[in-house]
C-alpha atoms as a PDB file:
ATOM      1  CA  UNK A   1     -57.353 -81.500 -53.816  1.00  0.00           C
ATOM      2  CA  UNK A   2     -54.579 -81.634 -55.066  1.00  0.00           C
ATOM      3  CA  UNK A   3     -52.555 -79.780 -58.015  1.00  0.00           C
ATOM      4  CA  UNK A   4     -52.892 -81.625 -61.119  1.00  0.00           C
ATOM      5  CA  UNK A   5     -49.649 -81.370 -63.307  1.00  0.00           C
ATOM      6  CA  UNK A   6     -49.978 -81.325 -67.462  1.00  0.00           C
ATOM      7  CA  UNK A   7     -46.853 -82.153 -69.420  1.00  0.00           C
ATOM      8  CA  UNK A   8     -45.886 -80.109 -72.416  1.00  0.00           C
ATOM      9  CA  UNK A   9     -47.319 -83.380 -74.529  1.00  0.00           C
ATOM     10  CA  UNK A  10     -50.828 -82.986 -73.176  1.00  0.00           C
ATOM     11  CA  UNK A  11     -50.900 -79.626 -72.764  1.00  0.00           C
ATOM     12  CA  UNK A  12     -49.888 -79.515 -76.843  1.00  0.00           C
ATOM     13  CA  UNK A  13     -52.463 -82.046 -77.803  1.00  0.00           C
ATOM     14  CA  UNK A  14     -55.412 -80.423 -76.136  1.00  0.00           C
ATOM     15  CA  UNK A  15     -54.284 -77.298 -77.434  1.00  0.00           C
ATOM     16  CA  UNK A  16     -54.155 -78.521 -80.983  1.00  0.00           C
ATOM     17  CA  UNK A  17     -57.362 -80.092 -80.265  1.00  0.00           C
ATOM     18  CA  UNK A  18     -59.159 -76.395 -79.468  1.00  0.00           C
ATOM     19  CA  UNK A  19     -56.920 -74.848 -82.717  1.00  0.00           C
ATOM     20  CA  UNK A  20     -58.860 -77.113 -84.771  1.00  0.00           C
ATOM     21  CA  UNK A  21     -62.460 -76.194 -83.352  1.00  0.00           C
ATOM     22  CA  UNK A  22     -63.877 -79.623 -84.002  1.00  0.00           C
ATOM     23  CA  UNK A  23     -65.231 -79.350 -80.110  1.00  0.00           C
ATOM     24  CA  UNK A  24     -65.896 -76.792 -78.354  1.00  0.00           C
ATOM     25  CA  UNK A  25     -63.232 -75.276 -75.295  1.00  0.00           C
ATOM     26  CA  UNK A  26     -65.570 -76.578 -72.704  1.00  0.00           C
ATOM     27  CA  UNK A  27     -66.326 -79.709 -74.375  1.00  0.00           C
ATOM     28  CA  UNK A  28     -62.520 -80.786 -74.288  1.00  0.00           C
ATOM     29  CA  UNK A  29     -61.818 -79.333 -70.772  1.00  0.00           C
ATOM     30  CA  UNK A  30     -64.598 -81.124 -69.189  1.00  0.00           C
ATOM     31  CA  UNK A  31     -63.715 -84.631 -71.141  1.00  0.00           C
ATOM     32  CA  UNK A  32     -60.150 -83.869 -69.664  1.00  0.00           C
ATOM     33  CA  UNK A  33     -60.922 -82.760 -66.510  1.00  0.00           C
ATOM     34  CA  UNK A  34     -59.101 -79.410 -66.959  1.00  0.00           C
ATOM     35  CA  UNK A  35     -60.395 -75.723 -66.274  1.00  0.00           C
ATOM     36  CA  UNK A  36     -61.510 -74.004 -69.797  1.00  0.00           C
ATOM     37  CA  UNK A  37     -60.343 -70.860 -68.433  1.00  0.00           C
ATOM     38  CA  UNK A  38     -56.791 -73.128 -68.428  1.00  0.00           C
ATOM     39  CA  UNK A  39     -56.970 -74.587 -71.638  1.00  0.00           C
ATOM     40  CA  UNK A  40     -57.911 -70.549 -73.048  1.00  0.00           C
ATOM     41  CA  UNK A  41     -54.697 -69.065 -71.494  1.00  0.00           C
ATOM     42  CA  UNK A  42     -53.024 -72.640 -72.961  1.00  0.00           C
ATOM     43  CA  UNK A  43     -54.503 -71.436 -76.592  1.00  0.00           C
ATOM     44  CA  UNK A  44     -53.481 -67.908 -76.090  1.00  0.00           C
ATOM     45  CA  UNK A  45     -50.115 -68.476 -75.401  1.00  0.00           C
ATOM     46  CA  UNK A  46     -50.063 -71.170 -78.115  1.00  0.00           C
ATOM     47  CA  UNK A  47     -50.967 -68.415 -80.712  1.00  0.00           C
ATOM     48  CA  UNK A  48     -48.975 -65.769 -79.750  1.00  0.00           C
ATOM     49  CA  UNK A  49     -45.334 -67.945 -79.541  1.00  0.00           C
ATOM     50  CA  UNK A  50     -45.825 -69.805 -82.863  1.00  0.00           C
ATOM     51  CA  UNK A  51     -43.687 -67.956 -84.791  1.00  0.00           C
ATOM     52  CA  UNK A  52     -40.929 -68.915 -82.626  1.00  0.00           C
ATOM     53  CA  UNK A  53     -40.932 -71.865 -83.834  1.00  0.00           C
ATOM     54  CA  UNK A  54     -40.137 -70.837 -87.571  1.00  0.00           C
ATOM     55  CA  UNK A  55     -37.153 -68.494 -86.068  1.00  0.00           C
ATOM     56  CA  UNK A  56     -33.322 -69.105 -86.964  1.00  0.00           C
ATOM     57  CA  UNK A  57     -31.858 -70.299 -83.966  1.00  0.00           C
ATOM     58  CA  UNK A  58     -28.479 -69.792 -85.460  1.00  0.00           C
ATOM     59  CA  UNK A  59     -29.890 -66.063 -86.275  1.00  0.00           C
ATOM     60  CA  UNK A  60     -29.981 -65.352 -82.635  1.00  0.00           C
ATOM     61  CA  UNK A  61     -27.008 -66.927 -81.653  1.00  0.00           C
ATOM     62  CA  UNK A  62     -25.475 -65.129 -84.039  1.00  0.00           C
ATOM     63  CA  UNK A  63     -27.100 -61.664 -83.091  1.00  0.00           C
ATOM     64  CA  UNK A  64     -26.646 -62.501 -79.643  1.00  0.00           C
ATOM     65  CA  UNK A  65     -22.981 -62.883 -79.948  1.00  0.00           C
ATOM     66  CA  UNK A  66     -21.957 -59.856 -82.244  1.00  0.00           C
ATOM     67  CA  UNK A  67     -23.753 -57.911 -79.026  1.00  0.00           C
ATOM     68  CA  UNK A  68     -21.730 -59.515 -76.639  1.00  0.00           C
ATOM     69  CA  UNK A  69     -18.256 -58.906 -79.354  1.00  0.00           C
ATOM     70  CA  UNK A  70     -19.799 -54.935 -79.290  1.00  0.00           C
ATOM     71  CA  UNK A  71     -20.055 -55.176 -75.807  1.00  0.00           C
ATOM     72  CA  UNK A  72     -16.579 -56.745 -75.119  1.00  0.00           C
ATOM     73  CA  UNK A  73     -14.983 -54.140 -77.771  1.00  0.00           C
ATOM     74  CA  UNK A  74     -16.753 -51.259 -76.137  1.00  0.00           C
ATOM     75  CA  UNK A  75     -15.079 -52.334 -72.861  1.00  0.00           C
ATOM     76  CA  UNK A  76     -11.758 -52.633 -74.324  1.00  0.00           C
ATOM     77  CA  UNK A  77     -11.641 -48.989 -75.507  1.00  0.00           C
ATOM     78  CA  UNK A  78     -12.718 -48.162 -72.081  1.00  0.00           C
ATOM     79  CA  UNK A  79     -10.093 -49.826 -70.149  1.00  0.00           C
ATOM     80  CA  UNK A  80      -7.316 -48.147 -73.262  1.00  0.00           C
ATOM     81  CA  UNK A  81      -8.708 -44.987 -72.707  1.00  0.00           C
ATOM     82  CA  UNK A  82      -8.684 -44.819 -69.037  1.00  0.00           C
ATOM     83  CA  UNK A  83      -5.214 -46.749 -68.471  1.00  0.00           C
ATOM     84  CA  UNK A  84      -3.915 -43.996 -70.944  1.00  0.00           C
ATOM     85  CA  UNK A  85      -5.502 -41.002 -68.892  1.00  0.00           C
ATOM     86  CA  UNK A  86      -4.548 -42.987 -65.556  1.00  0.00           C
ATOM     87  CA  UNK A  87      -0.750 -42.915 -66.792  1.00  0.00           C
ATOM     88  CA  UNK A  88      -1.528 -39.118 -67.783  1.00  0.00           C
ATOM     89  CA  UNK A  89      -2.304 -38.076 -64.530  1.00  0.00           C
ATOM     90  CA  UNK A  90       0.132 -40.096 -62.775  1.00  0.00           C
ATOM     91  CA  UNK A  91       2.741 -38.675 -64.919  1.00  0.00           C
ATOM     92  CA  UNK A  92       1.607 -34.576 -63.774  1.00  0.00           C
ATOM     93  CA  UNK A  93       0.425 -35.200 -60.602  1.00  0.00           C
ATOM     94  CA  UNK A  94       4.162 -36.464 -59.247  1.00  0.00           C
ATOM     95  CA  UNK A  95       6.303 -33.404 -61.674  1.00  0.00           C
ATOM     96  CA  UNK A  96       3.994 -30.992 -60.833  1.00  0.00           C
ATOM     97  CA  UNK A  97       3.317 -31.478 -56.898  1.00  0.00           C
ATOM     98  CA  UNK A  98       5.741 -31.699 -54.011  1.00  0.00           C
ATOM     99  CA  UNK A  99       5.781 -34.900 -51.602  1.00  0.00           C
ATOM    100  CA  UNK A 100       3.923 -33.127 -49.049  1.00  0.00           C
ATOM    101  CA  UNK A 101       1.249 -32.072 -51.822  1.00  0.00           C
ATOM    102  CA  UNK A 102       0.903 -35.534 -52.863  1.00  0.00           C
ATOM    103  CA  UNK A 103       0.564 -36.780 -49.584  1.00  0.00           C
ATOM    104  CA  UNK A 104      -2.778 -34.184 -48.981  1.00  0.00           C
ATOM    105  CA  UNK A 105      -4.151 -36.035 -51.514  1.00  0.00           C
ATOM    106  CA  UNK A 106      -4.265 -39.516 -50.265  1.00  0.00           C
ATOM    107  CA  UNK A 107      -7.763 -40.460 -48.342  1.00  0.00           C
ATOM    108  CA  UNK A 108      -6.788 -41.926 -45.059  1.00  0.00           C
ATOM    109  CA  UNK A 109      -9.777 -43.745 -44.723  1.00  0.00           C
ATOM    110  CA  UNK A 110      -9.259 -45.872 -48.016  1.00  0.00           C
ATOM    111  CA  UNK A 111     -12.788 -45.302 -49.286  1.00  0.00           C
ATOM    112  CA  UNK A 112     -12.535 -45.002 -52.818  1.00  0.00           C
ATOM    113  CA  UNK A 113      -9.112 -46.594 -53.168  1.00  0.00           C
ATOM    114  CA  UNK A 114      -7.082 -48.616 -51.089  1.00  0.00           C
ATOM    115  CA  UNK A 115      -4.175 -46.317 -49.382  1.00  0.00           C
ATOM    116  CA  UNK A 116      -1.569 -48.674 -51.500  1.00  0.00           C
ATOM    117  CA  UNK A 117      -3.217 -48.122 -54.489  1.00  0.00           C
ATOM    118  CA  UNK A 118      -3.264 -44.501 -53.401  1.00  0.00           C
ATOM    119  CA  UNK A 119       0.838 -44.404 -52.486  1.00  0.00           C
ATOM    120  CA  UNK A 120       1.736 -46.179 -55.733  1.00  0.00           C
ATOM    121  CA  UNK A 121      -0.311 -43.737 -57.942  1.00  0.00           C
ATOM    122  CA  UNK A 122       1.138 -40.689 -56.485  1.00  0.00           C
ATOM    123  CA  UNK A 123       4.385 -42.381 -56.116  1.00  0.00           C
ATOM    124  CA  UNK A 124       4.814 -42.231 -52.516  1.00  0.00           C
ATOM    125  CA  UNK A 125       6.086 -44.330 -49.527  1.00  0.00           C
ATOM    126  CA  UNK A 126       3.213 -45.740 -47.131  1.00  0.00           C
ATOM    127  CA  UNK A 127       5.402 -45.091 -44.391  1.00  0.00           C
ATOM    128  CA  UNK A 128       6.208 -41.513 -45.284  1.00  0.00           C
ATOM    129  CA  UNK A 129       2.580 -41.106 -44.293  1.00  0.00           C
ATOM    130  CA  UNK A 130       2.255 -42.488 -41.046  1.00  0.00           C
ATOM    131  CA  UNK A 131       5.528 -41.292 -39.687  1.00  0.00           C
ATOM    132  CA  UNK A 132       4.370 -38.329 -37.363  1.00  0.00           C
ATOM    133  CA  UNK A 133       8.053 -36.382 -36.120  1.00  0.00           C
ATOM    134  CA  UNK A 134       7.992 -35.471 -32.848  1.00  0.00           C
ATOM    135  CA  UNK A 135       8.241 -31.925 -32.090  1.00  0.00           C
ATOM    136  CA  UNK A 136      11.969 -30.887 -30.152  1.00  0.00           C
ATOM    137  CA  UNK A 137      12.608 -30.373 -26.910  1.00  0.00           C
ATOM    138  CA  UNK A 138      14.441 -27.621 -25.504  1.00  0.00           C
ATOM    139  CA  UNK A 139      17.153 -29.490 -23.858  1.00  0.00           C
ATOM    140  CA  UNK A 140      16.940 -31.181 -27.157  1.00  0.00           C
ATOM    141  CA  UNK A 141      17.826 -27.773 -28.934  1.00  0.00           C
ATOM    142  CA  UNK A 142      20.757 -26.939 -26.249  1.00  0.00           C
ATOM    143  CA  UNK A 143      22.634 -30.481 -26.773  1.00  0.00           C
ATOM    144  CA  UNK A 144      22.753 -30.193 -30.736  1.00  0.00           C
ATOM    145  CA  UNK A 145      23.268 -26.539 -30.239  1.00  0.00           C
ATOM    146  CA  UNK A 146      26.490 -27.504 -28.188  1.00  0.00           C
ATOM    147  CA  UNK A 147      27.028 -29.968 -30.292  1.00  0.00           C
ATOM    148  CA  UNK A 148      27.505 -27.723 -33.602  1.00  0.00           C
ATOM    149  CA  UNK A 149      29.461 -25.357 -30.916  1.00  0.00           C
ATOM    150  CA  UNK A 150      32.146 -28.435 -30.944  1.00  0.00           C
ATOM    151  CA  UNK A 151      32.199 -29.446 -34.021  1.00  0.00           C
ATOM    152  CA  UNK A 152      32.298 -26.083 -35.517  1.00  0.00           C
ATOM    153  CA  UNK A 153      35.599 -25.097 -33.329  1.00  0.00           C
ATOM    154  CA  UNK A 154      37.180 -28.559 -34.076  1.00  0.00           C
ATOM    155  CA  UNK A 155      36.907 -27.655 -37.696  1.00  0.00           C
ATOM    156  CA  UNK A 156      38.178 -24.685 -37.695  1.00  0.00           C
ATOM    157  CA  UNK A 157      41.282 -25.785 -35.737  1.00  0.00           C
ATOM    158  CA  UNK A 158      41.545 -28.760 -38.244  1.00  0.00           C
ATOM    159  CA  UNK A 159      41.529 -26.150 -40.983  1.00  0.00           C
ATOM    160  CA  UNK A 160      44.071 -24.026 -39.258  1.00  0.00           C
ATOM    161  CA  UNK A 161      46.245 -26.879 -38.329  1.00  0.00           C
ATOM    162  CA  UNK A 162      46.118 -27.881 -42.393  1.00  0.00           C
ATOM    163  CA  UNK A 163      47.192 -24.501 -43.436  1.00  0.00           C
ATOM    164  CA  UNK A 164      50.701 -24.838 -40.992  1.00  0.00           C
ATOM    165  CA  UNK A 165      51.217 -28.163 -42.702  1.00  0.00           C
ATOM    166  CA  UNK A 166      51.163 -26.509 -46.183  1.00  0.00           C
ATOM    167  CA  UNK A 167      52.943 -23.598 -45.220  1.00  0.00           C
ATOM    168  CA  UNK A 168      56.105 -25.805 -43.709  1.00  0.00           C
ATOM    169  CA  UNK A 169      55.924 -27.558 -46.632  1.00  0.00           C
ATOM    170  CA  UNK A 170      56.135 -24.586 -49.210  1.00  0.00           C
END
């Protein structure tokens, strides 16, 4: 069998109906071919949401939204208070600590923050912190070592040579 469906009309009108007490529950819920035990709960909740109908609407509207304008407020200070520590630390974190301090502090793995967010907080490159230098090799080492050899005596003959030139001119 199927379920039968009651619309808020009936379902008021049999519950005003059992309010009155002219009939009894079981009286009206046989005539209407309805459970008692449904038309009971029907009464109960009946009785126990009437006074919403007397309520303000505009009361709770009103309530409703100075808790939301609290709410909203609340958040505002939040988001002034932390953008104001945010700049705070951003400000002492990049005097105080060297680039390679700074850079111990980012989280590779992005977890809490994104690495960019990271970077622009502590005011550093992105690249800066993928760039691994290679180490020297020792023929490496010799050629700028010869190098400096060359360019040091070039100078110093460059120098030498400019002191003739001001001496023939005095």
């Amino acid at each position: 069998m199927a379920r039968q469906q009651h619309s808020p009309e009936e379902k008021s009108r049999l519950v005003l109906e059992a309010i009155r007490g002219e009939r009894t529950i079981n009286e009206i819920a046989a005539e209407n071919n309805i459970h008692p035990n449904m038309l009971s709960k029907w009464k109960r909740e009946a009785e126990t949401q009437l006074y919403t109908l007397f309520q303000d609407n505009s009361s709770k509207e009103r309530k409703a939204q100075k808790a939301r304008e609290a709410e909203i407020n609340d958040l505002y200070a939040q988001i002034g208070k932390l953008t104001t520590q945010n700049e705070w630390l951003k400000k002492n974190l990049v005097s105080e600590l060297s680039v390679p301090e700074r850079r111990l502090l980012v989280d590779m793995n992005g977890a809490t923050l994104p690495i960019s967010v990271q970077t622009s907080l502590l005011e550093l490159n992105r690249s800066g912190l993928y760039y691994q230098q290679a180490p020297h090799s020792a023929e490496d080492l010799y050629i700028k070592q010869m190098i400096d050899k060359i360019y040091t005596r070039c100078m110093d003959i460059v120098a030498f040579a400019g002191i003739l030139t001001k001496k023939s001119i005095i």
